[in-house]
N, C-alpha and C. Protein backbone atom coordinates (compact mmCIF):
# COMPACT_ATOMS: atom_id res chain seq x y z
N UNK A 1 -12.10 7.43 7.81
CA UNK A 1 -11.54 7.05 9.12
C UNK A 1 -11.01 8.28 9.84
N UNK A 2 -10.26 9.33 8.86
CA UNK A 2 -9.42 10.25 9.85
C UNK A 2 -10.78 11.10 9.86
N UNK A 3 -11.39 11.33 8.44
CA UNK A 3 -12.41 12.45 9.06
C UNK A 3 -12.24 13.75 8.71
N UNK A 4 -11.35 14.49 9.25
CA UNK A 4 -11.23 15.70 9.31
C UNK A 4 -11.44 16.44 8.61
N UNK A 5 -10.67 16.12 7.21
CA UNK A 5 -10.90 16.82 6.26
C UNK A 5 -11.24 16.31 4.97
N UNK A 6 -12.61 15.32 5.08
CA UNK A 6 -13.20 14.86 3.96
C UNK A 6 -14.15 15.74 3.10
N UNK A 7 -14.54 16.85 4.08
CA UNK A 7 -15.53 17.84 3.11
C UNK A 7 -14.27 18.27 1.78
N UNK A 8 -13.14 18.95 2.17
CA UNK A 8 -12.29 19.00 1.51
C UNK A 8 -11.81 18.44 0.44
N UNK A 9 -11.46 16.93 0.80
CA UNK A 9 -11.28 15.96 -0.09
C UNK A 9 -11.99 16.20 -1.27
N UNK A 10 -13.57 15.52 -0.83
CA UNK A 10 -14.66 15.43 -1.53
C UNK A 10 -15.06 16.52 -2.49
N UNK A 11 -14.91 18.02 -2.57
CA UNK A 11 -15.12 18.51 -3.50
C UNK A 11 -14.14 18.96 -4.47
N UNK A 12 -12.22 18.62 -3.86
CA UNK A 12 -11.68 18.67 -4.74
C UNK A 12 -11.75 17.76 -5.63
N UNK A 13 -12.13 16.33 -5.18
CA UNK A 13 -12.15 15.02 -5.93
C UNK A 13 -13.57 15.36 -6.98
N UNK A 14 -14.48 16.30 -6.49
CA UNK A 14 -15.91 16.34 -7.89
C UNK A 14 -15.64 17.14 -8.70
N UNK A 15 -14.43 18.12 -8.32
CA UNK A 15 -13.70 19.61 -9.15
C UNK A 15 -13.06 18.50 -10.06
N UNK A 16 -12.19 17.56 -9.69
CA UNK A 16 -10.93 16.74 -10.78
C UNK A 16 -12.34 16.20 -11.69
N UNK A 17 -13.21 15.70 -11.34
CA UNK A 17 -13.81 15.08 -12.29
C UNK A 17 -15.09 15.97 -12.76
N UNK A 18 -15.21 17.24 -12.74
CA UNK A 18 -15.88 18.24 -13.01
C UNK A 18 -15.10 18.79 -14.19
N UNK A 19 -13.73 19.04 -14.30
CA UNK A 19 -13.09 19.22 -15.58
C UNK A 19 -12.64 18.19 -16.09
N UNK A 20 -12.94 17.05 -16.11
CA UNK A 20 -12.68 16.05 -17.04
C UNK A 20 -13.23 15.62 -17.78
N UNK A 21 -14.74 16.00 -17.42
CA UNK A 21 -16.18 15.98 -18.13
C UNK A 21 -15.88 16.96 -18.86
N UNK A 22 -15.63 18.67 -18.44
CA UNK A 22 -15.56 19.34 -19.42
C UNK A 22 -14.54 19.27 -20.67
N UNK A 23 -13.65 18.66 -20.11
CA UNK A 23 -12.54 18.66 -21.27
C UNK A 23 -13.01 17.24 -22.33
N UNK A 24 -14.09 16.56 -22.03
CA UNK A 24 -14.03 15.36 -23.51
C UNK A 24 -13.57 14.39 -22.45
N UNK A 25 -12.25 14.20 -21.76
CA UNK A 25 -11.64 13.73 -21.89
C UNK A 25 -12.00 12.08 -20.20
N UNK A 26 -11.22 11.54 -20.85
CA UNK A 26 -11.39 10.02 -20.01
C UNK A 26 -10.33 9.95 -19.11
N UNK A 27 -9.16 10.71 -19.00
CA UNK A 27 -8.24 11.00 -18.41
C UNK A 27 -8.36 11.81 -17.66
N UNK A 28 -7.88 12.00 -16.29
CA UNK A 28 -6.93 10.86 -15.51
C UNK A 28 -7.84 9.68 -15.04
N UNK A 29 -7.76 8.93 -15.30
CA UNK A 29 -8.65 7.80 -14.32
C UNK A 29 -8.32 8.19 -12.73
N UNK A 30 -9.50 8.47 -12.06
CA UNK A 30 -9.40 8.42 -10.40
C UNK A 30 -9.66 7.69 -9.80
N UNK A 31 -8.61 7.03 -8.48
CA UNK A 31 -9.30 5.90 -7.73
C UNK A 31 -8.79 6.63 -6.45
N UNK A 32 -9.59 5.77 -5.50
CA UNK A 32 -9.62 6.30 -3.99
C UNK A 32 -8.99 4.53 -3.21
N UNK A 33 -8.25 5.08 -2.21
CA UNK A 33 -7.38 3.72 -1.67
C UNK A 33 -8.68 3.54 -0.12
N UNK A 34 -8.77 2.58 0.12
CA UNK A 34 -9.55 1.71 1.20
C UNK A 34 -8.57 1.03 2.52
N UNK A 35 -8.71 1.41 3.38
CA UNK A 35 -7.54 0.89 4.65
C UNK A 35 -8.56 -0.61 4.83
N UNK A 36 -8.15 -1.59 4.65
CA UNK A 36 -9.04 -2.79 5.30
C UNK A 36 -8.67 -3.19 6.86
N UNK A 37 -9.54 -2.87 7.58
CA UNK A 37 -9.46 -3.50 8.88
C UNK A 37 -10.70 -3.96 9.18
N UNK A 38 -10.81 -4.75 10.34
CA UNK A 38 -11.85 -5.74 10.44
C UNK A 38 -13.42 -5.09 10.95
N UNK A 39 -12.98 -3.90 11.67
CA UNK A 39 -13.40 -3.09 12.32
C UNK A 39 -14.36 -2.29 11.15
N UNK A 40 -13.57 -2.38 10.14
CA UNK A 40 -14.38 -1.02 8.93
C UNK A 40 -15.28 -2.36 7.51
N UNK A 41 -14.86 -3.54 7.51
CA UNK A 41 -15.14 -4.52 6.65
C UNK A 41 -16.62 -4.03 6.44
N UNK A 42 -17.68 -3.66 7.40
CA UNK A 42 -18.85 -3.36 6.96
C UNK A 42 -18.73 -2.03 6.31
N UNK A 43 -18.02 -1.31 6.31
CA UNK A 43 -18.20 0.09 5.39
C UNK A 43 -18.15 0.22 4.12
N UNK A 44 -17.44 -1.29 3.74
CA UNK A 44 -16.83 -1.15 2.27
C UNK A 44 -17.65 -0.57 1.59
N UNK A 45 -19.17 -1.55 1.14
CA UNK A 45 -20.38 -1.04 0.60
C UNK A 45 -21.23 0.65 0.54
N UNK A 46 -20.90 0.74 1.78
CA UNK A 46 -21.42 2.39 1.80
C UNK A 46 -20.31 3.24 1.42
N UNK A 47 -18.70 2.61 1.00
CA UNK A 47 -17.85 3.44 0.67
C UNK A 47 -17.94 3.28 -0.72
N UNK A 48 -17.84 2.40 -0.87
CA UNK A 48 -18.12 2.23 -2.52
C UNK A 48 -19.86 2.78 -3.19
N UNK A 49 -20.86 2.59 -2.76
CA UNK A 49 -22.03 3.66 -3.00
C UNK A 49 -21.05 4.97 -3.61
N UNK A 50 -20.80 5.97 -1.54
CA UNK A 50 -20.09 7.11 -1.91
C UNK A 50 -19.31 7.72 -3.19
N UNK A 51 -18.31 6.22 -3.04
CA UNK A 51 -17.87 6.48 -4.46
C UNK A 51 -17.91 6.86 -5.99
N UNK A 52 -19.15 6.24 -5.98
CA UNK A 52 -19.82 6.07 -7.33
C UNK A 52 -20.58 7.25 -7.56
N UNK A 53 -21.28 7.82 -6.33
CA UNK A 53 -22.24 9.16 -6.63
C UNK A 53 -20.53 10.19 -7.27
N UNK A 54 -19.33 10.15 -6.60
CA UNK A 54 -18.16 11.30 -6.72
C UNK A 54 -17.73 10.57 -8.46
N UNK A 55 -18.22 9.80 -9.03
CA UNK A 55 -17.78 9.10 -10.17
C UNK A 55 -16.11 8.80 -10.48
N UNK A 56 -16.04 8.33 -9.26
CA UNK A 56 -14.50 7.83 -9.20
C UNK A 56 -14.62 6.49 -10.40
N UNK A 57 -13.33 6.23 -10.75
CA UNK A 57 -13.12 5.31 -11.75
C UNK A 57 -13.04 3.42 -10.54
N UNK A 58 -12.30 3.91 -9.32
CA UNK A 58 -12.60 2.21 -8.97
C UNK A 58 -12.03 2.69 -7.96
N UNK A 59 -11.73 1.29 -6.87
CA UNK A 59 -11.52 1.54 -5.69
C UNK A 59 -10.31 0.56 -5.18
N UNK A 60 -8.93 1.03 -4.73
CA UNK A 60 -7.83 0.51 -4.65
C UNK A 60 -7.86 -0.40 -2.76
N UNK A 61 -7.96 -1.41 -2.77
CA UNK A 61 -8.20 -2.14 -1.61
C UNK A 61 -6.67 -2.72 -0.88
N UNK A 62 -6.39 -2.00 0.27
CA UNK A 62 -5.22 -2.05 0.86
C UNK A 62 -5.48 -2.89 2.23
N UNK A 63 -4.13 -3.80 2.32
CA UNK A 63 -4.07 -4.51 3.63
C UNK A 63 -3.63 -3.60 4.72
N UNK A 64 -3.74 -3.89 6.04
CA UNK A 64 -3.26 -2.89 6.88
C UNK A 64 -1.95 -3.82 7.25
N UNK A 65 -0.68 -3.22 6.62
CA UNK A 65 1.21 -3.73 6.74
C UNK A 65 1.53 -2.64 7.77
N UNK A 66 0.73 -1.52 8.14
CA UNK A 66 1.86 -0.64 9.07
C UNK A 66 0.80 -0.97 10.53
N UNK A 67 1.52 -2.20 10.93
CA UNK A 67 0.93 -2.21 12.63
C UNK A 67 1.96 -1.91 13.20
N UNK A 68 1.69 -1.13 14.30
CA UNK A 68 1.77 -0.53 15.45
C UNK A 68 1.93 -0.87 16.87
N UNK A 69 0.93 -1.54 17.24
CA UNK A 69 0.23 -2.14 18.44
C UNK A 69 -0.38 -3.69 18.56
N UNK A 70 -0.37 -4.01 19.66
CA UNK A 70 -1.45 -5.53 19.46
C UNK A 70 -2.64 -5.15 19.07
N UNK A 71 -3.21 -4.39 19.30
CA UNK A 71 -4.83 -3.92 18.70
C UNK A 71 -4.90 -3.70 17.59
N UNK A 72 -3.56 -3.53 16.82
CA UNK A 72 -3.46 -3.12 15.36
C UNK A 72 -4.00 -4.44 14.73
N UNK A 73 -3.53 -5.54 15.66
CA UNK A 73 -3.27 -7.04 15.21
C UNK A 73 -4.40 -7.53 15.34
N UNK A 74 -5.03 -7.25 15.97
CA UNK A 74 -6.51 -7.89 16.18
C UNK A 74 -7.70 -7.11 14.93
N UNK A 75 -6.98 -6.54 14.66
CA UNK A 75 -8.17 -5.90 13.78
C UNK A 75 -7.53 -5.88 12.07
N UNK A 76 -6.37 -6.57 11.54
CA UNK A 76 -5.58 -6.88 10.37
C UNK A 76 -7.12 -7.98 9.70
N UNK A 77 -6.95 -7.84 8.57
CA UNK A 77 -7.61 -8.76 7.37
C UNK A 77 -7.22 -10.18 6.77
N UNK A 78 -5.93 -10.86 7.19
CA UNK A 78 -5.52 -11.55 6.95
C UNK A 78 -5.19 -12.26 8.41
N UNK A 79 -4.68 -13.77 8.06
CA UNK A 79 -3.78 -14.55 8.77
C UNK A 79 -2.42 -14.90 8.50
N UNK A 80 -1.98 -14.58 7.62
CA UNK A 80 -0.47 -14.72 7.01
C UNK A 80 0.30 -13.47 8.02
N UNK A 81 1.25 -13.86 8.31
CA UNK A 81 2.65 -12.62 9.09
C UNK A 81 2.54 -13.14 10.19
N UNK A 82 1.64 -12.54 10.64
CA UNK A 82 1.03 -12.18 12.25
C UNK A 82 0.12 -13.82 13.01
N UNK A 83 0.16 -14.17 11.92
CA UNK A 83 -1.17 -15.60 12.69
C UNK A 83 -1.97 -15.52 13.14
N UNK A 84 -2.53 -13.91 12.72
CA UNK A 84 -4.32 -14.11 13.25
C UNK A 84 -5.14 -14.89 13.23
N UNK A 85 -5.96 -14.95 13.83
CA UNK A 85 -6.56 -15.39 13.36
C UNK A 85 -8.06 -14.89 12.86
N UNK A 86 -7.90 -15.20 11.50
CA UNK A 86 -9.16 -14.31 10.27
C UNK A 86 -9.45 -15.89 9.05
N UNK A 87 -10.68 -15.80 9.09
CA UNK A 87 -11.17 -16.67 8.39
C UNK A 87 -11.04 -16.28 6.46
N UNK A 88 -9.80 -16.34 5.80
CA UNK A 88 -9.22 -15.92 4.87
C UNK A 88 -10.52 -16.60 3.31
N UNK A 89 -10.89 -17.55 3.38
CA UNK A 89 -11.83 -18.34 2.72
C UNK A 89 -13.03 -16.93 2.71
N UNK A 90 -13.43 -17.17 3.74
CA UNK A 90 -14.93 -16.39 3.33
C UNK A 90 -14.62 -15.22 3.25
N UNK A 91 -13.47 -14.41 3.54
CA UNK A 91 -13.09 -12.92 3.34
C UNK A 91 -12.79 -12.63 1.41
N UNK A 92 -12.57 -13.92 1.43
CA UNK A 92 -12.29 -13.76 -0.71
C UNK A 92 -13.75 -14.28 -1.48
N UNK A 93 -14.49 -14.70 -0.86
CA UNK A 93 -15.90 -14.75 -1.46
C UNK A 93 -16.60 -13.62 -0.82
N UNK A 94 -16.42 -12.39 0.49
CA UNK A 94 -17.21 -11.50 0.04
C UNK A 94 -16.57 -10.65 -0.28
N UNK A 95 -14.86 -10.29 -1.07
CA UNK A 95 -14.51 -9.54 -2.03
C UNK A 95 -15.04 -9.61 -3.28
N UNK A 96 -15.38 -11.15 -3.55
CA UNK A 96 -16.30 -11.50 -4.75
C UNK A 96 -17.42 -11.13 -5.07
N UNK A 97 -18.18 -10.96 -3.85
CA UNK A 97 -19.47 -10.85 -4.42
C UNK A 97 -19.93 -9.14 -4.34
N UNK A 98 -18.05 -8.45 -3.55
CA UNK A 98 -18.30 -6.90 -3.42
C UNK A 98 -18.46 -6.76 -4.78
N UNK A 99 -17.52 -7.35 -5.53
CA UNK A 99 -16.87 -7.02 -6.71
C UNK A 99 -18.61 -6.91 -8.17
N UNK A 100 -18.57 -8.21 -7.71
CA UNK A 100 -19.75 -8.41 -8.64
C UNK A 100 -21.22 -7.64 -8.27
N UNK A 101 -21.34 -7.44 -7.88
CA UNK A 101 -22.29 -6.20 -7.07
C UNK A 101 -22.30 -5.02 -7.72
N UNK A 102 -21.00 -4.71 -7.44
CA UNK A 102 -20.20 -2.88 -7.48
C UNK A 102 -20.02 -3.62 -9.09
N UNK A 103 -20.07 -3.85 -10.08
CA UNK A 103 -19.45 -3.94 -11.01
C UNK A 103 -19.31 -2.76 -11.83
N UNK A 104 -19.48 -1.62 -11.34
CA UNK A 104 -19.61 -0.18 -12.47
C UNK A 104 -18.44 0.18 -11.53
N UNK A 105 -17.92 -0.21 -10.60
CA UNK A 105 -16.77 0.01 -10.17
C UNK A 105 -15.24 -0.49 -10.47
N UNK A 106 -14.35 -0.31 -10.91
CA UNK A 106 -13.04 -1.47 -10.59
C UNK A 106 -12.46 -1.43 -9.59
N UNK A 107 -12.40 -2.88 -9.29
CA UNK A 107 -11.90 -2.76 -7.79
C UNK A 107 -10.72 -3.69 -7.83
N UNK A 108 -9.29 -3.09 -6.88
CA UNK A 108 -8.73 -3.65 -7.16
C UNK A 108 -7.60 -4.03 -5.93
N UNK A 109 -7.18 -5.39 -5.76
CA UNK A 109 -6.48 -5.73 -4.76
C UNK A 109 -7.71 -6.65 -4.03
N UNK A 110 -7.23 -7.05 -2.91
CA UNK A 110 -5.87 -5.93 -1.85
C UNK A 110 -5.20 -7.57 -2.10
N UNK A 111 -3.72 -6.98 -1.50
CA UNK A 111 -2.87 -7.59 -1.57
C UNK A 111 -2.72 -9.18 -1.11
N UNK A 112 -2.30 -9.95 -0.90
CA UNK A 112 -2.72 -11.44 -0.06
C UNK A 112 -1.09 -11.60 0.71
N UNK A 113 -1.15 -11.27 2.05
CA UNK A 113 -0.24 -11.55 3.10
C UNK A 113 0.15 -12.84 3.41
N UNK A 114 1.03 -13.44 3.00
CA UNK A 114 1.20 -14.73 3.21
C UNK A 114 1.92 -15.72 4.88
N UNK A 115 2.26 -16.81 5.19
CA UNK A 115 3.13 -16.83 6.26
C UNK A 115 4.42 -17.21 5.89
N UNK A 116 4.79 -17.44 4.92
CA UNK A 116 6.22 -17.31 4.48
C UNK A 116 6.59 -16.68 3.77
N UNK A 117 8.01 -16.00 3.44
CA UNK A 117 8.35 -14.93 2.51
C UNK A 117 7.88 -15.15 0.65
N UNK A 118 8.17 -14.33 0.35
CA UNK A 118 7.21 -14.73 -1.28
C UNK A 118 8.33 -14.99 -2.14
N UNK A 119 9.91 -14.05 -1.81
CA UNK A 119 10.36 -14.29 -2.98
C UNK A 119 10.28 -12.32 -3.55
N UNK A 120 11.41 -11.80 -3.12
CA UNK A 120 11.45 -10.53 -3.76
C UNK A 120 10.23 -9.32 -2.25
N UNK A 121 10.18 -8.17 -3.13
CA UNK A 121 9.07 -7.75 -2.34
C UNK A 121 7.76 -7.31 -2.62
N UNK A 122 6.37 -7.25 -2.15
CA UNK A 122 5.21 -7.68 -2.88
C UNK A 122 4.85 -5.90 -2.48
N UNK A 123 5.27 -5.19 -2.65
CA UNK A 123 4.96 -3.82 -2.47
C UNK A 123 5.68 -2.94 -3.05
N UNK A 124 6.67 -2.89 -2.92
CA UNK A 124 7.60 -2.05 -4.08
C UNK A 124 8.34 -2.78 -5.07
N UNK A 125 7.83 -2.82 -5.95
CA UNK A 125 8.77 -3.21 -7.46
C UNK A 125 10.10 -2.62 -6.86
N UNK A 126 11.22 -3.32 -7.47
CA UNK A 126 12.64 -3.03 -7.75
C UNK A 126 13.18 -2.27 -8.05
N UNK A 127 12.34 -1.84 -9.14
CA UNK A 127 12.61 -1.07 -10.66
C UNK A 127 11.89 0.72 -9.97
N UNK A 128 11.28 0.77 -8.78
CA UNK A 128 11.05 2.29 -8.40
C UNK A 128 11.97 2.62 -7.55
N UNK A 129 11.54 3.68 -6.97
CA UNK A 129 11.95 4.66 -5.85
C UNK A 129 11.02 5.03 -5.40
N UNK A 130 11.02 5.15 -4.21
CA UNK A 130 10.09 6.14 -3.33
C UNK A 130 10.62 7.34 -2.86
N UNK A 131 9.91 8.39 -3.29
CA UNK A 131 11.04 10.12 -3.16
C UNK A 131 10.10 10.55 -2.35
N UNK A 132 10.46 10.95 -0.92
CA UNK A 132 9.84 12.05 0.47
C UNK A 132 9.85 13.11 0.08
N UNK A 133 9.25 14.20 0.17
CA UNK A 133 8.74 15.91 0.10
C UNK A 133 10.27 16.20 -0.02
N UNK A 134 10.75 15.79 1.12
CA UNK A 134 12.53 16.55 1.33
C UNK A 134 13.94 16.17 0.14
N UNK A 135 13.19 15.02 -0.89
CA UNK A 135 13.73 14.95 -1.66
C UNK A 135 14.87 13.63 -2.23
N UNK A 136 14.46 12.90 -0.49
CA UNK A 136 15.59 11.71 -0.17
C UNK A 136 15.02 10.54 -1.26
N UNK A 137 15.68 9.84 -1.56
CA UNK A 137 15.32 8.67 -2.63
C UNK A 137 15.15 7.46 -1.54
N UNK A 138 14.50 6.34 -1.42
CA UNK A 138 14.51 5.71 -0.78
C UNK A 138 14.32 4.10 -1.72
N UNK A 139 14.12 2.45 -1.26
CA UNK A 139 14.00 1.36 -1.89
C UNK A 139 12.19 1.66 -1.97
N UNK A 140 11.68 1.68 -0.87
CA UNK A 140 10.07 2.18 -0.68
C UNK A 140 9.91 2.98 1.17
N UNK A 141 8.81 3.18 1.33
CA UNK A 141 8.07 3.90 2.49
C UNK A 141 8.72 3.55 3.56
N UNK A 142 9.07 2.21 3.77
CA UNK A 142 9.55 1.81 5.21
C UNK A 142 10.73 2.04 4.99
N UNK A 143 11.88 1.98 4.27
CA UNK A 143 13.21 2.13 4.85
C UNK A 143 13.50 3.63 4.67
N UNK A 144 12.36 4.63 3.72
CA UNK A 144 12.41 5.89 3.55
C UNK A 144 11.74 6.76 5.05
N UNK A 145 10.97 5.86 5.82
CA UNK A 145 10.32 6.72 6.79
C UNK A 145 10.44 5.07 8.13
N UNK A 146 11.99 5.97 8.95
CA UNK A 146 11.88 4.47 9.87
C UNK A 146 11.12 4.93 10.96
N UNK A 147 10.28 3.94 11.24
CA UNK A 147 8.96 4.01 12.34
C UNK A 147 9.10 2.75 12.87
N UNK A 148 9.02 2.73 13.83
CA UNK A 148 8.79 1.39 15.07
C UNK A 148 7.41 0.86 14.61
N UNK A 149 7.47 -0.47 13.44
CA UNK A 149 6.44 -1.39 13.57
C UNK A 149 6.41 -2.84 14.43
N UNK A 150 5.32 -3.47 14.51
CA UNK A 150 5.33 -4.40 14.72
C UNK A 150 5.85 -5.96 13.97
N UNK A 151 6.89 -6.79 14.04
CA UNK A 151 7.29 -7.70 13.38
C UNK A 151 6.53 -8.96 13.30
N UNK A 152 6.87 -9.77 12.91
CA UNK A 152 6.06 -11.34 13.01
C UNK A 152 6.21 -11.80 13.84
N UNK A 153 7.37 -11.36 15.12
CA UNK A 153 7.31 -12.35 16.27
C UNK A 153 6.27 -11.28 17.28
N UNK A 154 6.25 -10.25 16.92
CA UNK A 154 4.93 -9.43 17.75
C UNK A 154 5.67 -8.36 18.77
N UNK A 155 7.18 -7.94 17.98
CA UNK A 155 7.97 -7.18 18.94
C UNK A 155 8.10 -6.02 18.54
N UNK A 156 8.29 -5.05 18.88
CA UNK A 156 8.62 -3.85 18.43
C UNK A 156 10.05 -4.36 17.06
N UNK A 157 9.98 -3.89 15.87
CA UNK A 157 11.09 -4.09 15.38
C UNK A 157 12.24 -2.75 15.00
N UNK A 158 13.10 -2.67 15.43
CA UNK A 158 14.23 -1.79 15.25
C UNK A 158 13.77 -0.84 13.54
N UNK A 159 13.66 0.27 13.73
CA UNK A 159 13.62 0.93 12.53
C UNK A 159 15.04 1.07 11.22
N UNK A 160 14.31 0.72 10.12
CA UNK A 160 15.75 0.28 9.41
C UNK A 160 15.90 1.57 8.72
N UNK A 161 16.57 2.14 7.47
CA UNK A 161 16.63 3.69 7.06
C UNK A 161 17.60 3.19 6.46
N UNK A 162 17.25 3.82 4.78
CA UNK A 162 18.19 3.85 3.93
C UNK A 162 17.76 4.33 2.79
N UNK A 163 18.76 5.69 2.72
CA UNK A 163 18.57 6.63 1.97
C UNK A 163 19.56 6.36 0.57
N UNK A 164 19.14 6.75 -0.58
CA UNK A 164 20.15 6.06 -1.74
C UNK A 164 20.44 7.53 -2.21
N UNK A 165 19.77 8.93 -1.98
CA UNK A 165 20.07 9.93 -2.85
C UNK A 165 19.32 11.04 -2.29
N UNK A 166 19.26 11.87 -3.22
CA UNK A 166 18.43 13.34 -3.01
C UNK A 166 18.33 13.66 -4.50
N UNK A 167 16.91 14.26 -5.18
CA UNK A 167 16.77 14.23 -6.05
C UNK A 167 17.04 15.31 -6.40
N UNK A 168 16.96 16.59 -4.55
CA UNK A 168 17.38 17.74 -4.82
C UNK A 168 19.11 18.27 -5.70
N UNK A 169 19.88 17.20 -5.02
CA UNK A 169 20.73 17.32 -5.45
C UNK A 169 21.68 16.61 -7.01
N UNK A 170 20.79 15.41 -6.95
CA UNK A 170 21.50 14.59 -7.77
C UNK A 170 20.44 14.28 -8.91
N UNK A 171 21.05 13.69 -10.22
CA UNK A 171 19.80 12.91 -10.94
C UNK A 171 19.48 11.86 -11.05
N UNK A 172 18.06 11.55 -10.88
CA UNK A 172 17.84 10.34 -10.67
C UNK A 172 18.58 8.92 -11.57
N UNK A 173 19.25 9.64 -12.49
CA UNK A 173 20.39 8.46 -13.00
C UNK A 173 21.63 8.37 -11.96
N UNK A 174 22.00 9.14 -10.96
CA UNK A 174 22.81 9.36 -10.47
C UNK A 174 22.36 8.17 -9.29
N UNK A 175 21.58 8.65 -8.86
CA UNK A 175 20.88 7.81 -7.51
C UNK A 175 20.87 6.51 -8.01
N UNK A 176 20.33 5.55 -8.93
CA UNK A 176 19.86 4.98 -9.46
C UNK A 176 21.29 3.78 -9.86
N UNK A 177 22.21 4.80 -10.32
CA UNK A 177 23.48 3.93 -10.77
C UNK A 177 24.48 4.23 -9.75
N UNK A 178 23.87 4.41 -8.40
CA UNK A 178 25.01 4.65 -7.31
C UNK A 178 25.19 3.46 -6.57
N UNK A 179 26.64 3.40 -6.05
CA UNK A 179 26.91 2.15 -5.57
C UNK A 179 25.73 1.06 -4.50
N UNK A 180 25.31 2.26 -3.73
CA UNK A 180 24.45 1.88 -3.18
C UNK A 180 22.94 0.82 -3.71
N UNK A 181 22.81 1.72 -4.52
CA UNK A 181 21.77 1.20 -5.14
C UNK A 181 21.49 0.07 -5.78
N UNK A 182 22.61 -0.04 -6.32
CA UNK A 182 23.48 -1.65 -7.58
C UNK A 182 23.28 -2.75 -6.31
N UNK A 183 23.57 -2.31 -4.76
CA UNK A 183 23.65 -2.94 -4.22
C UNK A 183 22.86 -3.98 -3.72
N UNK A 184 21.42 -3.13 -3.53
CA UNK A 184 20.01 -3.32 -2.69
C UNK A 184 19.67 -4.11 -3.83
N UNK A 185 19.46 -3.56 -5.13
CA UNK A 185 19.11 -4.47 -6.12
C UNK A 185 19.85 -5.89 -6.28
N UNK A 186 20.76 -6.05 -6.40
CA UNK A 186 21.61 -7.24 -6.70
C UNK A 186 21.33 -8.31 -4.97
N UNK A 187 20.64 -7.57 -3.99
CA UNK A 187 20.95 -8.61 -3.22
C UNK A 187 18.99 -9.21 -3.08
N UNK A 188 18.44 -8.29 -3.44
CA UNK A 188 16.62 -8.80 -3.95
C UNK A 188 17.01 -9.15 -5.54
N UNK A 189 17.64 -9.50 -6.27
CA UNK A 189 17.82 -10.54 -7.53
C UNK A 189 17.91 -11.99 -6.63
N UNK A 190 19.22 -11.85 -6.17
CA UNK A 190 19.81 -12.91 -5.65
C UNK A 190 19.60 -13.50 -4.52
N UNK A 191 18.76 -12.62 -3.51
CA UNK A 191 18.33 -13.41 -2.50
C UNK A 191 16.81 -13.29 -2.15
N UNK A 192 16.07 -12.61 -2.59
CA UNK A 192 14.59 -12.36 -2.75
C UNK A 192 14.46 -11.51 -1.49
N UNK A 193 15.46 -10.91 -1.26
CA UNK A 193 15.69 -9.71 -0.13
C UNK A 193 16.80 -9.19 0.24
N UNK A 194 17.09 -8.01 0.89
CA UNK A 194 18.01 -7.20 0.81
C UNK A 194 18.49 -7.37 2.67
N UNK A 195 19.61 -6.96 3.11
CA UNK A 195 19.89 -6.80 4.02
C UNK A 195 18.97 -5.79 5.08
N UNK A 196 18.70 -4.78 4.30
CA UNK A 196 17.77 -3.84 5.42
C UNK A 196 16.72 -4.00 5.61
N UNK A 197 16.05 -5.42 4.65
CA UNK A 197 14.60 -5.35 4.48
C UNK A 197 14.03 -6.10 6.47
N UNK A 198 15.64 -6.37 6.61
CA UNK A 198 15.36 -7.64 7.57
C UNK A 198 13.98 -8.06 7.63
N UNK A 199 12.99 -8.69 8.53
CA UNK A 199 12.06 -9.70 8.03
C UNK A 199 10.51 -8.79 7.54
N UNK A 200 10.60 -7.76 6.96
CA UNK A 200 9.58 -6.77 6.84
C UNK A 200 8.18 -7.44 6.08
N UNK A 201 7.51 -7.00 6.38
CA UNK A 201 5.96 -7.99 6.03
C UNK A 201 5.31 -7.56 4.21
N UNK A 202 6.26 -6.77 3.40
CA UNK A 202 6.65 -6.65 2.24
C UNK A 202 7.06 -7.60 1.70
N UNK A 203 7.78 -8.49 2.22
CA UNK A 203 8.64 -9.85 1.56
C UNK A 203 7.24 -10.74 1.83
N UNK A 204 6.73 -10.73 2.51
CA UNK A 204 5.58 -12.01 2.59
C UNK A 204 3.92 -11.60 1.99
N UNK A 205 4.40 -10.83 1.01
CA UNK A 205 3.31 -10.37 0.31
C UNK A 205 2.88 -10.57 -0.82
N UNK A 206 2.27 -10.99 -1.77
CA UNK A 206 2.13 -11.78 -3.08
C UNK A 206 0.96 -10.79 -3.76
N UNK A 207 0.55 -10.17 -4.66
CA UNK A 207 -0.15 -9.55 -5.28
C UNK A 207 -1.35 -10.76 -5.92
């Protein structure tokens, strides 16, 4: 999609699996992530081909959660959040028959966007952190990087931000057992969401 610098990509990704052959070894398993939009649904197949000549191990299939725009919305994979409308039935029989096709591939996901909350959040486990270049600890991506998305009522939603630590400075037991933190957790135990998550399209996500 971006383009730019896939020559790049592409021969560091045949270098990783150019010494993995040499070393014996079956390790690291490599997979490559897939943006699903409605717009690219015919590429899957020629991406997955691609794939297979670079002998990637499988192919990680992602919903598109960071909209932007109404055009973002018209071109999402699902009908759950947003109320697109996308014919969800025949979109899981031709993941099926990608699947069974590609079978020298593993393929895996994508996620299933629901229209009511799930219960906890369907993107970041509890139990991680998400750590930025600069070192900040965050719950995951969105409250670590606040960006103006689009919400379920279709409005710009207020960017939320909440930082629990710095790994530069502290250890991740530190971050981890800081007040803060005890906090976010104890209120996704007890309420299947946290105060900052306000209505983020993470909570209505089911694996």
């Amino acid at each position: 999609m971006r383009g730019r610098h896939w020559a790049k990509i592409e021969a560091a990704i045949a270098n990783l699996v150019k010494r993995k052959k040499t070393r014996g070894r079956g390790i690291p398993r490599i997979y490559t992530s897939f943006l699903l939009r409605r717009s690219r649904l015919q590429d899957l197949y020629k991406y997955g081909d691609k794939m297979t000549q670079l002998l990637i191990s499988g192919i990680i299939l992602q919903q598109m959660t960071g909209v932007f725009n109404q055009d973002d919305i018209e071109d999402v994979s699902y009908s759950g959040y947003y109320g697109a409308r996308f014919n969800e039935e025949e979109f899981e029989k031709e993941m099926k028959d990608l699947r069974e096709e590609m079978n020298y591939l593993q393929i895996l996901g994508p996620e299933h966007v629901c229209a009511k909350p799930q219960g906890g959040c369907g993107i970041f486990p509890i139990d991680h952190l998400f750590v930025k270049a600069n070192g900040d600890a965050a719950p995951c991506c969105v409250l670590g990087y606040p960006v103006l998305l689009i919400n379920r009522k279709r409005e710009l939603r207020p960017a939320n931000m909440m930082v629990l630590g710095n790994v530069r400075r502290q250890t991740l037991a530190e971050i981890w057992d800081s007040e803060k933190a005890i906090e976010f957790r104890k209120q996704m135990v007890d309420r299947g969401t946290a105060d900052a998550c306000a209505d983020c399209i993470g909570l209505y996500i089911r694996r």
